[in-house]
PDB file of N, CA and C in Angstrom:
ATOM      1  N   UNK A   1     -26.523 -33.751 -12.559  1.00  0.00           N
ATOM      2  CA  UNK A   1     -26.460 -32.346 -12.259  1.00  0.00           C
ATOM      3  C   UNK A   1     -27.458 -31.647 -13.163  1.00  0.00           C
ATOM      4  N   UNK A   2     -28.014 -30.601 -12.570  1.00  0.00           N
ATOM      5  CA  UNK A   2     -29.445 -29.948 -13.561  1.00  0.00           C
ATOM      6  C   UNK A   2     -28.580 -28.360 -13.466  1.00  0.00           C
ATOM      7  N   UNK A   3     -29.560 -27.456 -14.067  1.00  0.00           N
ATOM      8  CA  UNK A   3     -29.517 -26.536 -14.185  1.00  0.00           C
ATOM      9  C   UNK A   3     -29.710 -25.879 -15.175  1.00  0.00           C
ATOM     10  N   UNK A   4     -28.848 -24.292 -15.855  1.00  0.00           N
ATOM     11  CA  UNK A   4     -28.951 -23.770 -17.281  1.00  0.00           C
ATOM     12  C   UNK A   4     -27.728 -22.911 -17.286  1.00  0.00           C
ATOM     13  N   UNK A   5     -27.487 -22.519 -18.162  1.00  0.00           N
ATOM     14  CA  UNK A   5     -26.462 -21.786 -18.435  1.00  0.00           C
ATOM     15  C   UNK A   5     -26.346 -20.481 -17.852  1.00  0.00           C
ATOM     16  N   UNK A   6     -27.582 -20.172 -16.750  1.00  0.00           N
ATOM     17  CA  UNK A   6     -27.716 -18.664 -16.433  1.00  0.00           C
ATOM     18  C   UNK A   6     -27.413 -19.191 -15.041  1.00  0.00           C
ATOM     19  N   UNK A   7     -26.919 -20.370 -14.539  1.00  0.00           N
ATOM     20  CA  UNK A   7     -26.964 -20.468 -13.117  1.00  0.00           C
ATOM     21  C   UNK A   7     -25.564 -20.167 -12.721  1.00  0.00           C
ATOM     22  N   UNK A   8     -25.297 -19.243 -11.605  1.00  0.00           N
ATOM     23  CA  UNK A   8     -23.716 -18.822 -11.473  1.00  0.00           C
ATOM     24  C   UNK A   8     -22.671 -19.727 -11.568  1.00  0.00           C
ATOM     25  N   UNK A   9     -22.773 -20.986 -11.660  1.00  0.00           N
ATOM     26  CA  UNK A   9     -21.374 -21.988 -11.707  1.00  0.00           C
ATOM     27  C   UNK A   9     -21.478 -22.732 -12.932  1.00  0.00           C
ATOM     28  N   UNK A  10     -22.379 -22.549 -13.874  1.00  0.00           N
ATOM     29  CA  UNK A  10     -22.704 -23.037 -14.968  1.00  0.00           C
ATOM     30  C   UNK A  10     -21.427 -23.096 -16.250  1.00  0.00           C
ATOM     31  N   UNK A  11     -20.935 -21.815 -16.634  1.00  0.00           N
ATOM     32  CA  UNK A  11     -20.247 -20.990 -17.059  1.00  0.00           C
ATOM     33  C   UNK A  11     -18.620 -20.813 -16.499  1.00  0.00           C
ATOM     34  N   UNK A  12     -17.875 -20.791 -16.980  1.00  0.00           N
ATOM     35  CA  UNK A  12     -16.468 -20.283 -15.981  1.00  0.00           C
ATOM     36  C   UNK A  12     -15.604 -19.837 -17.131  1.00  0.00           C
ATOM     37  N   UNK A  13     -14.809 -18.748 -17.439  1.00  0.00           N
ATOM     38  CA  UNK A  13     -14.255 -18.302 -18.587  1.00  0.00           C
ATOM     39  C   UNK A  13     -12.741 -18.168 -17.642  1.00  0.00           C
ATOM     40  N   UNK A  14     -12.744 -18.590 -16.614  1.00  0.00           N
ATOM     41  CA  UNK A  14     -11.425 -18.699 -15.573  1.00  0.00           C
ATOM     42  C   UNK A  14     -10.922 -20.011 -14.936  1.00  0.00           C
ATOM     43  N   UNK A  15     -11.373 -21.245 -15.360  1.00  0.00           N
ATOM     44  CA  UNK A  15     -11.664 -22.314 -14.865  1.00  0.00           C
ATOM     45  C   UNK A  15     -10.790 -23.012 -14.739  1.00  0.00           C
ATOM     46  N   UNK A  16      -9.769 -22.809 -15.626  1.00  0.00           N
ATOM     47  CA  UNK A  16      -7.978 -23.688 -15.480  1.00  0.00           C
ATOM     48  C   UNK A  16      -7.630 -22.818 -14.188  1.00  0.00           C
ATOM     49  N   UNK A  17      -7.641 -21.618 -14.317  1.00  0.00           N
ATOM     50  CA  UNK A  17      -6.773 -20.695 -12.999  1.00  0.00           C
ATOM     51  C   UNK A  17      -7.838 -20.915 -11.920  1.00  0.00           C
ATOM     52  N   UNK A  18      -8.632 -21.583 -12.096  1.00  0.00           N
ATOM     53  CA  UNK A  18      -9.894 -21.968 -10.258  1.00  0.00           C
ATOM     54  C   UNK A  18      -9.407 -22.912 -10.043  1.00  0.00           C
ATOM     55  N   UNK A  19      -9.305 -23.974 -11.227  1.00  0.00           N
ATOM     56  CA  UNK A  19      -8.714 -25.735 -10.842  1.00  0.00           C
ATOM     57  C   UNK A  19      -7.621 -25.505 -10.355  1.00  0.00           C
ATOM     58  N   UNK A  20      -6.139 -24.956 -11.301  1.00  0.00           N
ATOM     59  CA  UNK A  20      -5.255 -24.925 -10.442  1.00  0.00           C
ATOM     60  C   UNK A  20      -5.044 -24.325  -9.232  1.00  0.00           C
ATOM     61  N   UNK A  21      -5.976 -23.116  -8.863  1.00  0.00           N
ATOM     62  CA  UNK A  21      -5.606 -22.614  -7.463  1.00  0.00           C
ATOM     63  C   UNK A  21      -6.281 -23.820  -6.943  1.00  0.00           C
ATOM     64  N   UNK A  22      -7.283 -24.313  -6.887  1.00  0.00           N
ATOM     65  CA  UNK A  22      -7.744 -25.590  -6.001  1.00  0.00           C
ATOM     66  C   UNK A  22      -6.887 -26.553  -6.014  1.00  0.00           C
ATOM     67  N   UNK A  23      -6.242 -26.762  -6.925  1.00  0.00           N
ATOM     68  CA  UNK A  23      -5.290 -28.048  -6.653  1.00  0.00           C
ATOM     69  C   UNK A  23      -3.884 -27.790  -5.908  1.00  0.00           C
ATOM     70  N   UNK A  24      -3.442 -26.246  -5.727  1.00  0.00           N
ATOM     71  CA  UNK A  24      -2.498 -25.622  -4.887  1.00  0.00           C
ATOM     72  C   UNK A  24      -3.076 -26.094  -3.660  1.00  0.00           C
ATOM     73  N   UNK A  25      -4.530 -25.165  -3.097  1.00  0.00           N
ATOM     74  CA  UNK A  25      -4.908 -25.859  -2.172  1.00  0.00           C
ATOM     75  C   UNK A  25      -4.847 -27.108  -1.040  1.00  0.00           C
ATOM     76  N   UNK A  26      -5.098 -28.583  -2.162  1.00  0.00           N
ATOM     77  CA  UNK A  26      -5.199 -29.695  -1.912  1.00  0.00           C
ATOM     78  C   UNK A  26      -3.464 -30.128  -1.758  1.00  0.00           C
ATOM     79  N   UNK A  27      -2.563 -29.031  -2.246  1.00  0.00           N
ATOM     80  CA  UNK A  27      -0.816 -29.634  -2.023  1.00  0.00           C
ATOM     81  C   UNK A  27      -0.113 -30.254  -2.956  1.00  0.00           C
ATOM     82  N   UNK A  28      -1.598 -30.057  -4.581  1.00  0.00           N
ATOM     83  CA  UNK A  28      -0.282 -30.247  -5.658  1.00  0.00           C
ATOM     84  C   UNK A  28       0.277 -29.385  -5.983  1.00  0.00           C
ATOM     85  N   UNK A  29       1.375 -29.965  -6.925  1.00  0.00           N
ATOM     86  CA  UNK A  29       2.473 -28.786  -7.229  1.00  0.00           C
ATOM     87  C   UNK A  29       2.170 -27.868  -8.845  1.00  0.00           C
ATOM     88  N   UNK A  30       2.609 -26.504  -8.503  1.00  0.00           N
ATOM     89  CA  UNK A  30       1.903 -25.885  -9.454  1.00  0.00           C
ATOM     90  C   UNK A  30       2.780 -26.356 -11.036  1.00  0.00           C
ATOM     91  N   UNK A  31       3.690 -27.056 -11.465  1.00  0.00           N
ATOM     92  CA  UNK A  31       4.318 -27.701 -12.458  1.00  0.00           C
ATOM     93  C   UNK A  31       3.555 -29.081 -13.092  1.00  0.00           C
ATOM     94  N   UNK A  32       2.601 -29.844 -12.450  1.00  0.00           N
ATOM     95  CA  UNK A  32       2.131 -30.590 -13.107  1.00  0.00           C
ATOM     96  C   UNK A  32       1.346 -30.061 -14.303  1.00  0.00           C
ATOM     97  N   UNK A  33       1.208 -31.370 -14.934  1.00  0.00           N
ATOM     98  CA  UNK A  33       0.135 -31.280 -16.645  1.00  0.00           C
ATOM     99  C   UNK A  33      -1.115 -31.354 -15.996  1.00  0.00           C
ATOM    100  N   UNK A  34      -2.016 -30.900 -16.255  1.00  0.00           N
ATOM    101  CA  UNK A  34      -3.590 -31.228 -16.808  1.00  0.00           C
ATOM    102  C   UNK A  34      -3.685 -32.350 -16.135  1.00  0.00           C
ATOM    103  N   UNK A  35      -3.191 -33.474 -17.004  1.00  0.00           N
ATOM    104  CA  UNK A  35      -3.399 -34.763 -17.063  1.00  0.00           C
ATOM    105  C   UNK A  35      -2.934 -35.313 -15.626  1.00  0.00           C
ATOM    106  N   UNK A  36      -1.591 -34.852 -15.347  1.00  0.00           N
ATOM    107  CA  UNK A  36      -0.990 -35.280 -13.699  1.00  0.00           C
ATOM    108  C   UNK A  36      -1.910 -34.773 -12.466  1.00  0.00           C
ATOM    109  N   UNK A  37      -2.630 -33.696 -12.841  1.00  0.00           N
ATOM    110  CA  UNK A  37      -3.154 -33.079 -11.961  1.00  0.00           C
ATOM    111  C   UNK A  37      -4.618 -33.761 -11.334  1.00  0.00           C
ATOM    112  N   UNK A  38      -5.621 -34.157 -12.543  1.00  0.00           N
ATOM    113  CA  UNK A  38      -6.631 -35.035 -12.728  1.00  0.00           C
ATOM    114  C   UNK A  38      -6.463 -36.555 -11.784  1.00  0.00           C
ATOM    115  N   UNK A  39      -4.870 -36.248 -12.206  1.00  0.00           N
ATOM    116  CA  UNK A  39      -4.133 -38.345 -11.847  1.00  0.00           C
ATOM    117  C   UNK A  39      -4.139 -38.161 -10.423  1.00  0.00           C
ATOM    118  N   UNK A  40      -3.223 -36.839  -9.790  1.00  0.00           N
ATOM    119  CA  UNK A  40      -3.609 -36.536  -8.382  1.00  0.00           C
ATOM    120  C   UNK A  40      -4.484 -36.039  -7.613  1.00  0.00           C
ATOM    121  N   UNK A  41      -5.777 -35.614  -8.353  1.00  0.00           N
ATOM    122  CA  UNK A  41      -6.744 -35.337  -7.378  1.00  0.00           C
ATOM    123  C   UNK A  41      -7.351 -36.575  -7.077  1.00  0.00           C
ATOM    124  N   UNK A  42      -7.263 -37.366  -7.935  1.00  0.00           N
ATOM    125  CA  UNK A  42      -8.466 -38.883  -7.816  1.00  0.00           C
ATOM    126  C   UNK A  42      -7.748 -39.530  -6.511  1.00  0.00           C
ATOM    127  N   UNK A  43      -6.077 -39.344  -6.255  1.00  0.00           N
ATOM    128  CA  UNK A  43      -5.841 -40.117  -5.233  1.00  0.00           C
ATOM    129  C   UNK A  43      -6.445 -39.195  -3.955  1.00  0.00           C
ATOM    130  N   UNK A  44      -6.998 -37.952  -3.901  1.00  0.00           N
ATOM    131  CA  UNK A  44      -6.949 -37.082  -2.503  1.00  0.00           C
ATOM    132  C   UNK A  44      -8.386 -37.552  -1.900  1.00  0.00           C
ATOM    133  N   UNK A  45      -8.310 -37.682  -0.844  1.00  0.00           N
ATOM    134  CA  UNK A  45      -9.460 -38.029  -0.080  1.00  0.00           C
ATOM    135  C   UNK A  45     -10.961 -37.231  -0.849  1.00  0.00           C
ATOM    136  N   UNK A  46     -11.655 -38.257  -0.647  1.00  0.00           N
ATOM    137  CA  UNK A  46     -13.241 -37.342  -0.734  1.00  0.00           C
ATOM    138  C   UNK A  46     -13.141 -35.861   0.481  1.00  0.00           C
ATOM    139  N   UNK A  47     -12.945 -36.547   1.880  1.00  0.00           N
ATOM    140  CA  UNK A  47     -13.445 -35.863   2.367  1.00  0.00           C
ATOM    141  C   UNK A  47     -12.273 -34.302   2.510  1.00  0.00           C
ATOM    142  N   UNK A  48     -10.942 -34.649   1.986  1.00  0.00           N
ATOM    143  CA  UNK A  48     -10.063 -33.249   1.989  1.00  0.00           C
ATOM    144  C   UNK A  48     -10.974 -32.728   1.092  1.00  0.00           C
ATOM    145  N   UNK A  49     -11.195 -33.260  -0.328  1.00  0.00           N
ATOM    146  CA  UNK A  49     -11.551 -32.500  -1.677  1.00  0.00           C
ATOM    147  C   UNK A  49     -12.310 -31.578  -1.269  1.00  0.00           C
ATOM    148  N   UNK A  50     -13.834 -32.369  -0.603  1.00  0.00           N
ATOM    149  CA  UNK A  50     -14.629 -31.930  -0.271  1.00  0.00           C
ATOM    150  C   UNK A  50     -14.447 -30.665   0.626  1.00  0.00           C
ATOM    151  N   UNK A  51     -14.282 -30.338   1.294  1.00  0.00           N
ATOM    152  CA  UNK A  51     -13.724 -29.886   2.310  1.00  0.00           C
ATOM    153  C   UNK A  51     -13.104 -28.300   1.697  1.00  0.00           C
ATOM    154  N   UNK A  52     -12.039 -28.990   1.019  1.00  0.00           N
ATOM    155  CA  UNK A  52     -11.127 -27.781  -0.091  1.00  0.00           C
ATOM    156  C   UNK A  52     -12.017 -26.774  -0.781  1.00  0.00           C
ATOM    157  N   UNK A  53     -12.986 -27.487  -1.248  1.00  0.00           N
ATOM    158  CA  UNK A  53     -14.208 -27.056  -2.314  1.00  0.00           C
ATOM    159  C   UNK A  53     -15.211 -25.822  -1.344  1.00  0.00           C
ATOM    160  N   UNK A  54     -15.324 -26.422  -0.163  1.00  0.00           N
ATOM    161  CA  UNK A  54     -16.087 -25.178   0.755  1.00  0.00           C
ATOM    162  C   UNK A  54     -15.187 -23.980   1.300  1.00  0.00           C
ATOM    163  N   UNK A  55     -13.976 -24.511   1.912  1.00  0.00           N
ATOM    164  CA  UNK A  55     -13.241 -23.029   2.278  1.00  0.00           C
ATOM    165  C   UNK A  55     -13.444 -22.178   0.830  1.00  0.00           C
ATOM    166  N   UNK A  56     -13.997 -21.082   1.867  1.00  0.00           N
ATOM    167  CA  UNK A  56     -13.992 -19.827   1.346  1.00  0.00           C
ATOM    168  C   UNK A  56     -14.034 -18.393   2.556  1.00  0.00           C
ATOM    169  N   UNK A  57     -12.882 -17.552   2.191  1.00  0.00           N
ATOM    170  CA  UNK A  57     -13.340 -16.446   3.329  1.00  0.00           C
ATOM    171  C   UNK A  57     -14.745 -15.249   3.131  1.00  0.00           C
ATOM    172  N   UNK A  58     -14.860 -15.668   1.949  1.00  0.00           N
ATOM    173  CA  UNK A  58     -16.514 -14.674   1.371  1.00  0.00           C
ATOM    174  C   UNK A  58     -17.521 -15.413   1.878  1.00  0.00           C
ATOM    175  N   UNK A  59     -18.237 -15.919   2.357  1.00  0.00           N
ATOM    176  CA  UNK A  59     -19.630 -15.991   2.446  1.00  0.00           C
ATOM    177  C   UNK A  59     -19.976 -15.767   0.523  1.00  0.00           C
ATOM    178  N   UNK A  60     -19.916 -14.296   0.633  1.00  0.00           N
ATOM    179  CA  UNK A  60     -20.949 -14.331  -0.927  1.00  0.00           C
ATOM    180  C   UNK A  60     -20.490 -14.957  -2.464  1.00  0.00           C
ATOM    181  N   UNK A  61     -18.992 -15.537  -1.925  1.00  0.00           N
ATOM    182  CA  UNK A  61     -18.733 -15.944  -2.929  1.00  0.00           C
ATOM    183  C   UNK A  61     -18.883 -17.651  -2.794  1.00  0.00           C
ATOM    184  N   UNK A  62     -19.705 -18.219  -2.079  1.00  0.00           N
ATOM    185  CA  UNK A  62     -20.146 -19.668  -1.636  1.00  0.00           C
ATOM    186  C   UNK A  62     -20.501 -20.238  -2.756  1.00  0.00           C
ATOM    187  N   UNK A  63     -20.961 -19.922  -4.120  1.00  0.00           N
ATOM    188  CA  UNK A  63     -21.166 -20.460  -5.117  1.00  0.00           C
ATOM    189  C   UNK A  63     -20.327 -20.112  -6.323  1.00  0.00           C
ATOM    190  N   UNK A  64     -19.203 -19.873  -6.339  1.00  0.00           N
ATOM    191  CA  UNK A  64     -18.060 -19.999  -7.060  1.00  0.00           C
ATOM    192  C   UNK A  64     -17.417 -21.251  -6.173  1.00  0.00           C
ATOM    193  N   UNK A  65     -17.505 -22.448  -7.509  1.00  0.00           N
ATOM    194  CA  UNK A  65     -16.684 -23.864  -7.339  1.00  0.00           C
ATOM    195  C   UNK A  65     -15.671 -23.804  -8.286  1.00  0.00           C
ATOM    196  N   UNK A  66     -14.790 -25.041  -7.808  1.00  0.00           N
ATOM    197  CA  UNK A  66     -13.536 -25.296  -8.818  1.00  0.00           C
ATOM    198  C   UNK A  66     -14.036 -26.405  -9.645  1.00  0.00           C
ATOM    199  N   UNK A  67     -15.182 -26.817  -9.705  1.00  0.00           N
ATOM    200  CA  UNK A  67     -15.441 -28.166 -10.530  1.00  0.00           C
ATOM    201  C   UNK A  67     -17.247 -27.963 -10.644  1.00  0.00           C
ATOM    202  N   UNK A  68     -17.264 -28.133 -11.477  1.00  0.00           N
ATOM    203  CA  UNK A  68     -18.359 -28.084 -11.971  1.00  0.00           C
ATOM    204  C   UNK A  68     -18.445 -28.398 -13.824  1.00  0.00           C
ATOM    205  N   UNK A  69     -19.564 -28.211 -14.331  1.00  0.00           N
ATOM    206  CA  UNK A  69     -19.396 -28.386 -15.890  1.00  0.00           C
ATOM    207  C   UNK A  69     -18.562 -27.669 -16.594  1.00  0.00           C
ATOM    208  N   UNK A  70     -18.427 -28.110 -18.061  1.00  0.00           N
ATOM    209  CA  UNK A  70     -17.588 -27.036 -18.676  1.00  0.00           C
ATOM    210  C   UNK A  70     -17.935 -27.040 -20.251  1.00  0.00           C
ATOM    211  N   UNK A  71     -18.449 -26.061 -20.929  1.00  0.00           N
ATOM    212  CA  UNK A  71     -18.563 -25.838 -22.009  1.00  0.00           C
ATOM    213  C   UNK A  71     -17.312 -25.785 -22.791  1.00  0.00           C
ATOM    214  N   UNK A  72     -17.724 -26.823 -23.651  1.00  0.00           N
ATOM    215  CA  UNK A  72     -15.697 -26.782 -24.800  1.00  0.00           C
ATOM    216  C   UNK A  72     -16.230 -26.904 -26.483  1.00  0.00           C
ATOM    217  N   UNK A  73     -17.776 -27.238 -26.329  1.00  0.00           N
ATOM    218  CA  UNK A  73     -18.399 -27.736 -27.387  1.00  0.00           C
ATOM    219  C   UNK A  73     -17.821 -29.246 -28.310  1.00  0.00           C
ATOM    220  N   UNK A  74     -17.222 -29.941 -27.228  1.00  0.00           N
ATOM    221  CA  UNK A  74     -17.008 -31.201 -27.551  1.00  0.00           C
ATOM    222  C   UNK A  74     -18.467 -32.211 -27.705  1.00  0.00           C
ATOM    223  N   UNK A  75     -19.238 -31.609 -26.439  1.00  0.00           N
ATOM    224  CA  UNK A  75     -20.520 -32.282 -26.376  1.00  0.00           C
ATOM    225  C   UNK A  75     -21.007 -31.404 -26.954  1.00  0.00           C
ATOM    226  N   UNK A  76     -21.288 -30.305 -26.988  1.00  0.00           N
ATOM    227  CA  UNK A  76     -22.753 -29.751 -27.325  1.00  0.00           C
ATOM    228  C   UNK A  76     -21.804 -28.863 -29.081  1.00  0.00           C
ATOM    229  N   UNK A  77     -22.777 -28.927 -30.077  1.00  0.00           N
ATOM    230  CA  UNK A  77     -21.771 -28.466 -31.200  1.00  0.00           C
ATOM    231  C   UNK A  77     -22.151 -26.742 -30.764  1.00  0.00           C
ATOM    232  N   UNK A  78     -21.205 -26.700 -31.672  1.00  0.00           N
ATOM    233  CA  UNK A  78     -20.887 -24.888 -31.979  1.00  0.00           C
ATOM    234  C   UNK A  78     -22.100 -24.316 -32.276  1.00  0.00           C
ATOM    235  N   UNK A  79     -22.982 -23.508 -31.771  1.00  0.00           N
ATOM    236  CA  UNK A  79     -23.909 -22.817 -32.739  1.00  0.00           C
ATOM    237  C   UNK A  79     -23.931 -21.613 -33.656  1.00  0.00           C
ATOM    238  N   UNK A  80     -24.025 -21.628 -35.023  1.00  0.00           N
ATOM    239  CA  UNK A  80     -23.779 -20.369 -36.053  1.00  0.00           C
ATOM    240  C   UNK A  80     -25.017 -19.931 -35.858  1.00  0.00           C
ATOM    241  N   UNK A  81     -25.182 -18.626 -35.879  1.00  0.00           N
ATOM    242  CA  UNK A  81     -26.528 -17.793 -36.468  1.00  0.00           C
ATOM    243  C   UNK A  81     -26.050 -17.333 -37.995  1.00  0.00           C
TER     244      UNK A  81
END
């Protein structure tokens, strides 16, 4: 995956509440962990996921995804000025 930090899906400061509405979506239940949730998307078809990932009733909102990168600074360190 390429890009920069200025590209609209780059970034997400809402990204647990996108995953879990996407995983409502796909028919998990909103009580799982993190971890259960990850465990049940891997079993859902490519092509539902896929699929899940495009409904949208905006048109302009076509590039707001539920998965994409995520800044936590696990990989990249903290930067001080």
């Amino acid at each position: 995956m390429s890009g920069n930090a200025e590209c609209a899906w780059a970034l997400r400061h809402d990204m647990v509440e996108v995953s879990r509405s996407f995983a409502r979506k796909l028919g998990l239940a909103d009580d799982l962990t993190s971890r259960e949730v990850i465990e049940k998307l891997q079993d859902v078809p490519s092509d539902q996921f896929a699929l899940g990932m495009l409904e949208r009733t905006n048109p302009a909102s076509a590039v707001e995804r539920a998965v994409g990168p995520c800044y936590d600074n696990d990989f990249l360190p903290e930067v001080r000025c």
